[in-house]
N, C-alpha and C. Protein backbone atom coordinates (compact mmCIF):
# COMPACT_ATOMS: atom_id res chain seq x y z
N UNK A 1 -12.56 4.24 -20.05
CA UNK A 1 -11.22 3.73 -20.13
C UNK A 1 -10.20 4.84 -19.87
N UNK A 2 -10.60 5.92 -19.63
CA UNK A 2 -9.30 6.94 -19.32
C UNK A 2 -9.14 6.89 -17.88
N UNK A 3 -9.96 6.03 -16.74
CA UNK A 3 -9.16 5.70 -15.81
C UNK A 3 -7.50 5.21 -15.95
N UNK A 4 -8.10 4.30 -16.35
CA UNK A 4 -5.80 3.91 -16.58
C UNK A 4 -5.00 4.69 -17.16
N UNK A 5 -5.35 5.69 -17.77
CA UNK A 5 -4.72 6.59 -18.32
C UNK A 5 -3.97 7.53 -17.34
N UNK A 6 -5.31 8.04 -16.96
CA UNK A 6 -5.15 8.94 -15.33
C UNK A 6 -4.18 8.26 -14.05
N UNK A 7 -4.63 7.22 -13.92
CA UNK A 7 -3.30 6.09 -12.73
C UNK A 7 -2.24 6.18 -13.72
N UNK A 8 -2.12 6.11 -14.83
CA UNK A 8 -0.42 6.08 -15.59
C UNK A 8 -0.02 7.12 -15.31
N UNK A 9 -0.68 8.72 -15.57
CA UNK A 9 0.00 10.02 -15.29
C UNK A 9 0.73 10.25 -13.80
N UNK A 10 -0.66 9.80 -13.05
CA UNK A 10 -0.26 9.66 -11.45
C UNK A 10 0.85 9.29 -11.34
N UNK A 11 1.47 8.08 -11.56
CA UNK A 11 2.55 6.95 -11.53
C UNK A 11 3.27 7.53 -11.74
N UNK A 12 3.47 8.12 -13.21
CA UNK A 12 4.73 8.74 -13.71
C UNK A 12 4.81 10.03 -12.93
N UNK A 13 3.88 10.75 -12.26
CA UNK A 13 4.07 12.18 -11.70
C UNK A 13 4.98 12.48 -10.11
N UNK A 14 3.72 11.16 -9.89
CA UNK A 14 3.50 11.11 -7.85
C UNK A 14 3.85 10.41 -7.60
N UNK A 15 4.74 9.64 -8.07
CA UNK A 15 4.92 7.86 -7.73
C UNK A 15 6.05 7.80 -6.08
N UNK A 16 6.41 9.39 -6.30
CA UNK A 16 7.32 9.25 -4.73
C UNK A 16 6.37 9.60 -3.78
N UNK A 17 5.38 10.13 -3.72
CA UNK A 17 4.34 10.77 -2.70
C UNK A 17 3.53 9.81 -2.76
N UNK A 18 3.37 8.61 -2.92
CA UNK A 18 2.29 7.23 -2.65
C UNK A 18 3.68 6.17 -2.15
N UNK A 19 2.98 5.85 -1.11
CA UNK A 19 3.59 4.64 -0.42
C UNK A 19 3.91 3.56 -1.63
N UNK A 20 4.51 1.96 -0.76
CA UNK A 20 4.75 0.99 -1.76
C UNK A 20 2.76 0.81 -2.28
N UNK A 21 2.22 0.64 -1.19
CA UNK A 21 0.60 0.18 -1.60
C UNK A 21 -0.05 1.17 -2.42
N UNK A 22 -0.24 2.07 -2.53
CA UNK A 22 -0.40 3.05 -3.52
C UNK A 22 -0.02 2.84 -4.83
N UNK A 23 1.31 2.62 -4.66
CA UNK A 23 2.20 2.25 -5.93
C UNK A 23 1.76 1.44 -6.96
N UNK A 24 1.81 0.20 -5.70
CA UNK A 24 1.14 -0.78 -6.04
C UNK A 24 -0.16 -1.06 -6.62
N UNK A 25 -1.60 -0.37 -6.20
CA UNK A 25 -2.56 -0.37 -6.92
C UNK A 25 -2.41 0.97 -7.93
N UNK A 26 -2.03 1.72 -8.01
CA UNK A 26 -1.91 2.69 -9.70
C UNK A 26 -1.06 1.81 -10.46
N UNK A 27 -0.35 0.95 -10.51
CA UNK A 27 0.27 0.15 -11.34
C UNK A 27 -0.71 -0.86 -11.85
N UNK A 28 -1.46 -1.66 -10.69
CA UNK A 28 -2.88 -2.68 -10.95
C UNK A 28 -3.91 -1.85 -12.11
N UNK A 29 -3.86 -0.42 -11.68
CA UNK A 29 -5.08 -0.20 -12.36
C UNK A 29 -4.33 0.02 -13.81
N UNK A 30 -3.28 0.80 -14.18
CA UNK A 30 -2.97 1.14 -15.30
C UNK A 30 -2.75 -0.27 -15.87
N UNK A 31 -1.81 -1.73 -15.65
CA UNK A 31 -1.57 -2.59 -16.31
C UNK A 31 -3.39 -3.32 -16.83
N UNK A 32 -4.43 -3.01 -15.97
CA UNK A 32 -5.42 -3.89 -16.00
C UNK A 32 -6.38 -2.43 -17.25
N UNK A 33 -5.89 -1.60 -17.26
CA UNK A 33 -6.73 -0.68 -18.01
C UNK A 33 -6.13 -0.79 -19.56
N UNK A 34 -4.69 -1.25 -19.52
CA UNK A 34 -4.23 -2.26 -20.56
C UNK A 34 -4.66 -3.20 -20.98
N UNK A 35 -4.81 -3.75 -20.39
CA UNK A 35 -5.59 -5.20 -20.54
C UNK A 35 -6.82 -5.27 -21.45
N UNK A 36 -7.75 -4.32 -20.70
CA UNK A 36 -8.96 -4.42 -21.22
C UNK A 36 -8.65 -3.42 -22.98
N UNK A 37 -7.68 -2.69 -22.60
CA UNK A 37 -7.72 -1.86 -23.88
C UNK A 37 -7.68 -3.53 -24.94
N UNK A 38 -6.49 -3.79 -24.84
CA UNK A 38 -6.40 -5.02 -25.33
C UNK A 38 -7.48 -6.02 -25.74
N UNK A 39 -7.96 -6.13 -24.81
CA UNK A 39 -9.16 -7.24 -24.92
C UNK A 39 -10.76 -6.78 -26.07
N UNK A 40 -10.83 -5.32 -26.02
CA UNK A 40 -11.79 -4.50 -26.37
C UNK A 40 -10.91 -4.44 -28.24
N UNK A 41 -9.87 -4.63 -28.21
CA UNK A 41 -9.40 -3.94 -29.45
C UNK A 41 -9.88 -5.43 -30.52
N UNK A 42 -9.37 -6.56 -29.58
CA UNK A 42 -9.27 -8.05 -30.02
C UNK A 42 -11.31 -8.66 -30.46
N UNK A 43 -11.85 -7.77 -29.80
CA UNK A 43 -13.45 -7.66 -30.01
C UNK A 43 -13.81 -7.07 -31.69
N UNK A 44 -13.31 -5.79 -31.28
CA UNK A 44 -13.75 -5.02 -32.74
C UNK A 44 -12.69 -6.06 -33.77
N UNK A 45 -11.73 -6.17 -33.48
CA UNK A 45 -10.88 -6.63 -34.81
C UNK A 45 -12.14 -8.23 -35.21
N UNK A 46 -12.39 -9.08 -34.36
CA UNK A 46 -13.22 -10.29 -34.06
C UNK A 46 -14.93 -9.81 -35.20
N UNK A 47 -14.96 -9.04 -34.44
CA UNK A 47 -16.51 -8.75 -35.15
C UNK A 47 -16.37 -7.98 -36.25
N UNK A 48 -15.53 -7.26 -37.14
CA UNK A 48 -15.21 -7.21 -38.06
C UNK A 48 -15.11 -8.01 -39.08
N UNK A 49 -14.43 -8.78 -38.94
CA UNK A 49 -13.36 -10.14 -39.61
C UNK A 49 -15.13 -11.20 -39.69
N UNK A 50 -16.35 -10.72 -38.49
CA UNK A 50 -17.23 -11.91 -38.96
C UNK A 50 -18.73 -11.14 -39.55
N UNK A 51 -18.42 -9.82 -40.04
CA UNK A 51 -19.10 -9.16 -40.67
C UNK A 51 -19.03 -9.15 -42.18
């Protein structure tokens, strides 16, 4: 999961030295590396709660 981490730094660093498409997928990967953070957190809290 520290891919999206790494595309967020990018973004915030390089975001003028990557075209719009560039842009565009380091934004895909960081919002979707969200996501899953999300989804992974909603797991442990889940299997907790049925332990």
């Amino acid at each position: 999961m520290r891919s999206p981490v790494f595309a967020g730094v990018l973004e915030r660093k390089y975001s003028v030295q990557f075209d719009d498409r560039g842009r565009l997928y380091l934004r895909q990967i960081t919002e979707s590396g969200e996501h899953m953070k999300r989804l992974v957190d909603d797991l442990r809290l889940n299997s907790l709660r049925l332990t």
